[in-house]
C-alpha atoms as a PDB file:
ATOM      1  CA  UNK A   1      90.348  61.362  87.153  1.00  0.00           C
ATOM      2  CA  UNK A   2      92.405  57.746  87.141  1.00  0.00           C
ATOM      3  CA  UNK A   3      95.276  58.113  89.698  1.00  0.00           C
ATOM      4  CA  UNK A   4      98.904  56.143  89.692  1.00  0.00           C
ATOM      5  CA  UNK A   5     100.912  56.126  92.575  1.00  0.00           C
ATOM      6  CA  UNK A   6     104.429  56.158  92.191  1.00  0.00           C
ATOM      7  CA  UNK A   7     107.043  55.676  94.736  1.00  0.00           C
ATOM      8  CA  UNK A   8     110.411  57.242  93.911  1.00  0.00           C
ATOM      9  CA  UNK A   9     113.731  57.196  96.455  1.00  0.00           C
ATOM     10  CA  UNK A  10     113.566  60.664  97.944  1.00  0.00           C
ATOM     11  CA  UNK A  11     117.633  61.594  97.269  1.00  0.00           C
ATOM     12  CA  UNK A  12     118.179  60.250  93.621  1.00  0.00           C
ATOM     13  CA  UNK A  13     114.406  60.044  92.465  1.00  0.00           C
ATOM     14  CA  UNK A  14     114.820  56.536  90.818  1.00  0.00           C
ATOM     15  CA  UNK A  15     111.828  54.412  90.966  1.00  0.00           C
ATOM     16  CA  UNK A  16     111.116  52.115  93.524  1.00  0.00           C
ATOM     17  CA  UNK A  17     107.813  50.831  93.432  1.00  0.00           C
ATOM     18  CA  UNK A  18     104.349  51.690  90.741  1.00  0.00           C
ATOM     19  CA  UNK A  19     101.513  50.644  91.288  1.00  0.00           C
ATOM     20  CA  UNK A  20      98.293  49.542  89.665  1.00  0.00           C
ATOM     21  CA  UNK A  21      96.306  52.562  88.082  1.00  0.00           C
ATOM     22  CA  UNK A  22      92.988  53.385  90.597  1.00  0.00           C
ATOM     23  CA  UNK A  23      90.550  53.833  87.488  1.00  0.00           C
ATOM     24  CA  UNK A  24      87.703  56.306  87.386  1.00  0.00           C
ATOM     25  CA  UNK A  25      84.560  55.897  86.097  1.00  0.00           C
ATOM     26  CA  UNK A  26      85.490  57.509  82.383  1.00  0.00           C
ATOM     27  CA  UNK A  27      88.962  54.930  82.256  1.00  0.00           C
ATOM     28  CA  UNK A  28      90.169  54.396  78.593  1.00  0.00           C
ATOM     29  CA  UNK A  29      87.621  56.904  76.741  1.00  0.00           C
ATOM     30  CA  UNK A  30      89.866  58.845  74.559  1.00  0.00           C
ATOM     31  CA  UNK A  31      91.425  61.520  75.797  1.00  0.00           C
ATOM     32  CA  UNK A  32      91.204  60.661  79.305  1.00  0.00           C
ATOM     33  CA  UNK A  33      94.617  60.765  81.067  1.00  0.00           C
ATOM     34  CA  UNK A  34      95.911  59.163  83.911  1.00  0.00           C
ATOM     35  CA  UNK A  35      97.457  61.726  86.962  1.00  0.00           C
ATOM     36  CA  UNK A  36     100.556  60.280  88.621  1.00  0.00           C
ATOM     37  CA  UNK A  37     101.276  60.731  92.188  1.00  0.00           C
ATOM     38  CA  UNK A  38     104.960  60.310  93.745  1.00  0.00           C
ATOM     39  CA  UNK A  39     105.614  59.362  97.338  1.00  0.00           C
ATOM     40  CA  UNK A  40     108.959  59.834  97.990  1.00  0.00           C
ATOM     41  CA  UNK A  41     110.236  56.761 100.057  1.00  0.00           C
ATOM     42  CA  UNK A  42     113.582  55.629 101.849  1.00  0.00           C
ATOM     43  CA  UNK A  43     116.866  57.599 101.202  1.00  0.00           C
ATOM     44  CA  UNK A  44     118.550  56.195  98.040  1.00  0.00           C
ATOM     45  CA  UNK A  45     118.247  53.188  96.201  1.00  0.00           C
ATOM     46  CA  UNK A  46     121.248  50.804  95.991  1.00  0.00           C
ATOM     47  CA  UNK A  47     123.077  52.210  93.187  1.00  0.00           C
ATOM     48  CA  UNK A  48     123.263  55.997  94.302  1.00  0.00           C
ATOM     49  CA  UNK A  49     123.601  54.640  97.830  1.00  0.00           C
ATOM     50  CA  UNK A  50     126.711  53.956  97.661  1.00  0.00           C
ATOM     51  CA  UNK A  51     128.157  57.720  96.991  1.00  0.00           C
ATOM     52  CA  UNK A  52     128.631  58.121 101.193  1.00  0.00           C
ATOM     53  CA  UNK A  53     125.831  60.830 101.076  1.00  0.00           C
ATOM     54  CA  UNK A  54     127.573  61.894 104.470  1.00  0.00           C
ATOM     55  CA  UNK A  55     130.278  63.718 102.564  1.00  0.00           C
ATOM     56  CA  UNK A  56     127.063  65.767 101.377  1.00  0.00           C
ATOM     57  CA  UNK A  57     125.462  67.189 104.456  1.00  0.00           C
ATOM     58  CA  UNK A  58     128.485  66.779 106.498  1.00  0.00           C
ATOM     59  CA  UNK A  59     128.488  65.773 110.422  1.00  0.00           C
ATOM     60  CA  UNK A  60     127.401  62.372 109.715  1.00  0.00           C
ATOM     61  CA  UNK A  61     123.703  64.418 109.656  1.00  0.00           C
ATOM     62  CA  UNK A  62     121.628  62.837 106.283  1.00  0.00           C
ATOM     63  CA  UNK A  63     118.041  63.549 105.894  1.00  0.00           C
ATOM     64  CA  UNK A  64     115.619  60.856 106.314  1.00  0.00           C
ATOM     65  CA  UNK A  65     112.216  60.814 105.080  1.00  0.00           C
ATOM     66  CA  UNK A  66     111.072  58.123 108.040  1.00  0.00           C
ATOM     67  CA  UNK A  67     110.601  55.382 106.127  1.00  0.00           C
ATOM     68  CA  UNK A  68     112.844  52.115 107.413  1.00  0.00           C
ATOM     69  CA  UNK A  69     114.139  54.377 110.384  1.00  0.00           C
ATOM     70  CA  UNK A  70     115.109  53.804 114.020  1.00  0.00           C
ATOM     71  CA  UNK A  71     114.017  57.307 114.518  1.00  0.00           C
ATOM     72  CA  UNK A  72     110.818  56.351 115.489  1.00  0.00           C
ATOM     73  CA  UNK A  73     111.195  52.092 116.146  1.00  0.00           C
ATOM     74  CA  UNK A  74     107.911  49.906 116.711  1.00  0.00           C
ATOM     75  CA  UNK A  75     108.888  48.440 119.879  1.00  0.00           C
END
C-alpha cells in the first residue's frame, strides 16, 4: 500500500504541508490506490487565525497540539 502524508492545521483543517507519495512495490498498476495520512500540525493557519480563537474556549485557554509551543521549549 503507497502512503501520502498530509499535514493539515489542527483547528480549521486547511492544508499545510503534502508530501511526496512513499511508493510500494505494486505503485501505478491499475487499480492500486494511494492511502493518505493527516498529521494535524500547529493551531490555525493565517487566514482562520485571525478569528481570536480565545472568544471560543474562553479564559484565554486554546488547545495546542505542541507543535511551535513554549509548552515544552528546547532550552
Amino acid at each position: 500500500m503507497c502512503y501520502q502524508v498530509v499535514e493539515r492545521y489542527s483547528v480549521c483543517r486547511c492544508l499545510y504541508y503534502k508530501h511526496a507519495i512513499d511508493p510500494c512495490a505494486v505503485y501505478g498498476q491499475s487499480g492500486h490506490g494511494v492511502q493518505e495520512k493527516t498529521v494535524l500540525v500547529g493551531y490555525a493557519c493565517a487566514t482562520h487565525s485571525s478569528q481570536r480563537p480565545e472568544m471560543t474556549y474562553g479564559a484565554g485557554v486554546l488547545p495546542d497540539s505542541g507543535y511551535e509551543s513554549d509548552a515544552y521549549p528546547l532550552h
